[in-house]
Protein backbone atom coordinates (compact mmCIF):
# COMPACT_ATOMS: atom_id res chain seq x y z
CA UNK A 1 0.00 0.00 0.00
CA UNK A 2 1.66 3.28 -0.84
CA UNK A 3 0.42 6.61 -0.91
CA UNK A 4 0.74 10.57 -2.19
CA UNK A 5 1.28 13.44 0.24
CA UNK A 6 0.08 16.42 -1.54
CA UNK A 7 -0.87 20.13 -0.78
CA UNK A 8 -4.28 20.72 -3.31
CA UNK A 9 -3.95 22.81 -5.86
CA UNK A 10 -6.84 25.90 -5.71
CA UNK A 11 -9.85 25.55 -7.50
CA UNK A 12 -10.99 27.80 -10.12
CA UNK A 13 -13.79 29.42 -8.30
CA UNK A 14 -11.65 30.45 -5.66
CA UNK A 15 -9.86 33.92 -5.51
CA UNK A 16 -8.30 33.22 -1.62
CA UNK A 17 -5.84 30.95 -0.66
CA UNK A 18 -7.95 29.05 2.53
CA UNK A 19 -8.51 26.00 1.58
CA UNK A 20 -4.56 25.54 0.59
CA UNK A 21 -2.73 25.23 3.80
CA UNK A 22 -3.98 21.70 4.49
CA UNK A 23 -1.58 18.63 3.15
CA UNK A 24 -3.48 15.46 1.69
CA UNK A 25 -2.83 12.24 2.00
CA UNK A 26 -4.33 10.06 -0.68
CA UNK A 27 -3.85 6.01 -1.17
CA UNK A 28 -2.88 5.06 -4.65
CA UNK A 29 -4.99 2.88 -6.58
CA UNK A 30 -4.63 -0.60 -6.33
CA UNK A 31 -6.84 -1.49 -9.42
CA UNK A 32 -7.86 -0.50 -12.70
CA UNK A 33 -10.88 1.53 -13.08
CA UNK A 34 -13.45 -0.42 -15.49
CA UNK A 35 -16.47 0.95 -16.79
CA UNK A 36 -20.16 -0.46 -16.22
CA UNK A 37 -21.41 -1.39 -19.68
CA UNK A 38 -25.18 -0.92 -18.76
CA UNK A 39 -24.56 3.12 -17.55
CA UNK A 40 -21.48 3.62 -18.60
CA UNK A 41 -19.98 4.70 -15.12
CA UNK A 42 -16.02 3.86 -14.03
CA UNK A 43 -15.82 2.31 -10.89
CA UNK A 44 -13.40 -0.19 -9.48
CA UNK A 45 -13.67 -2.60 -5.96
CA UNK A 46 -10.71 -0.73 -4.42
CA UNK A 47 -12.23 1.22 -1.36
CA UNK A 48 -9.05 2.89 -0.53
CA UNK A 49 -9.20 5.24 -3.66
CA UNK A 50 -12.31 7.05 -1.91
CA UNK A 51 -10.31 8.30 1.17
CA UNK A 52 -8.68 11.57 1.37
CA UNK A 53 -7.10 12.72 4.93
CA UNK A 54 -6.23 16.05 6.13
CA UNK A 55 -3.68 16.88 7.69
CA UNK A 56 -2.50 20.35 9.23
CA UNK A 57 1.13 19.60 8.02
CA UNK A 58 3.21 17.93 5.90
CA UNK A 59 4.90 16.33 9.04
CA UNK A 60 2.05 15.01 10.36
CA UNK A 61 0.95 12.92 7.21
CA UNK A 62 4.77 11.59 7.14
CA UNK A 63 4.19 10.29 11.06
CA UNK A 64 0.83 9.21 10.60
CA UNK A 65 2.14 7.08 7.19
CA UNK A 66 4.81 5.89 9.38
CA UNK A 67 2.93 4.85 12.03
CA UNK A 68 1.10 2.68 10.15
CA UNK A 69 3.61 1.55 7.62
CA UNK A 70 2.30 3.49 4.38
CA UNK A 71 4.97 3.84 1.88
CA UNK A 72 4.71 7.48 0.56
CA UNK A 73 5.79 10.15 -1.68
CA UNK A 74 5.68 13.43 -0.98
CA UNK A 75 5.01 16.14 -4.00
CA UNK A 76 6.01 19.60 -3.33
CA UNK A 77 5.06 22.58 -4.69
CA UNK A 78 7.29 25.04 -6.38
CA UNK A 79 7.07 28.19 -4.60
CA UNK A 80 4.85 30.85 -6.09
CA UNK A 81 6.91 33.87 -7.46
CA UNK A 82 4.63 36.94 -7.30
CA UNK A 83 5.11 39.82 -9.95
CA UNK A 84 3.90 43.01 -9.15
CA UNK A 85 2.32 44.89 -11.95
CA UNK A 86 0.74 47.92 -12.90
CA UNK A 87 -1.59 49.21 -15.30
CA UNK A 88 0.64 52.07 -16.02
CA UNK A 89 2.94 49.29 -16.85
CA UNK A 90 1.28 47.80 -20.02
CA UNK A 91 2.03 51.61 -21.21
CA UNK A 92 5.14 52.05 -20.50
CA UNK A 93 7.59 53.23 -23.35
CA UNK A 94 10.26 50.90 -21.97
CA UNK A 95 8.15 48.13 -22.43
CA UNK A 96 10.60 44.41 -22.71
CA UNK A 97 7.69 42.45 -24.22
CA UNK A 98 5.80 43.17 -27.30
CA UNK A 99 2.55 44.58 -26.84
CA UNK A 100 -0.20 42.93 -29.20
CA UNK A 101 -4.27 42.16 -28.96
């Protein structure tokens, strides 16, 4: 059993950064997806791809995978670089970029 530690990504219909600061820890699948001829719904018999845990930390997913012998990975995300603009800026006669519609 082995499993992702993650920090979710924000969804498109947020503007904040709330829901962020949590770190997931989700099981990877342990079988194929296969879909129901009859509705045409994917669904599989593994009941560990339907949990999701939150942690407050990264650290605290690592101890709790540890403490119950979960191999995981750990994906980090590249730090956000934040450029502050203007709207003076776009008319700037200095400009770097080419300016086009």
């Amino acid at each position: 059993m082995s499993a992702l530690i993650y920090q979710p990504d924000r969804n498109a219909m947020q503007s904040g950064r709330a829901k962020m600061k949590n770190w997931i820890l989700e099981f990877d699948p342990a079988q194929a997806r296969n879909i129901d001829p009859l509705t045409g719904w994917t669904g599989s018999g593994d009941m560990q791809a339907q949990v999701k845990m939150k942690f407050p930390s990264c650290q605290d997913a690592k101890r709790y995978a540890q403490r119950h012998g979960i191999d995981y990975a750990v994906i980090d995300k590249p730090d956000r670089v934040r450029q502050s603009k203007s709207y003076s800026d776009n008319f700037a006669t200095d400009r770097r970029q080419s300016w086009t519609h």
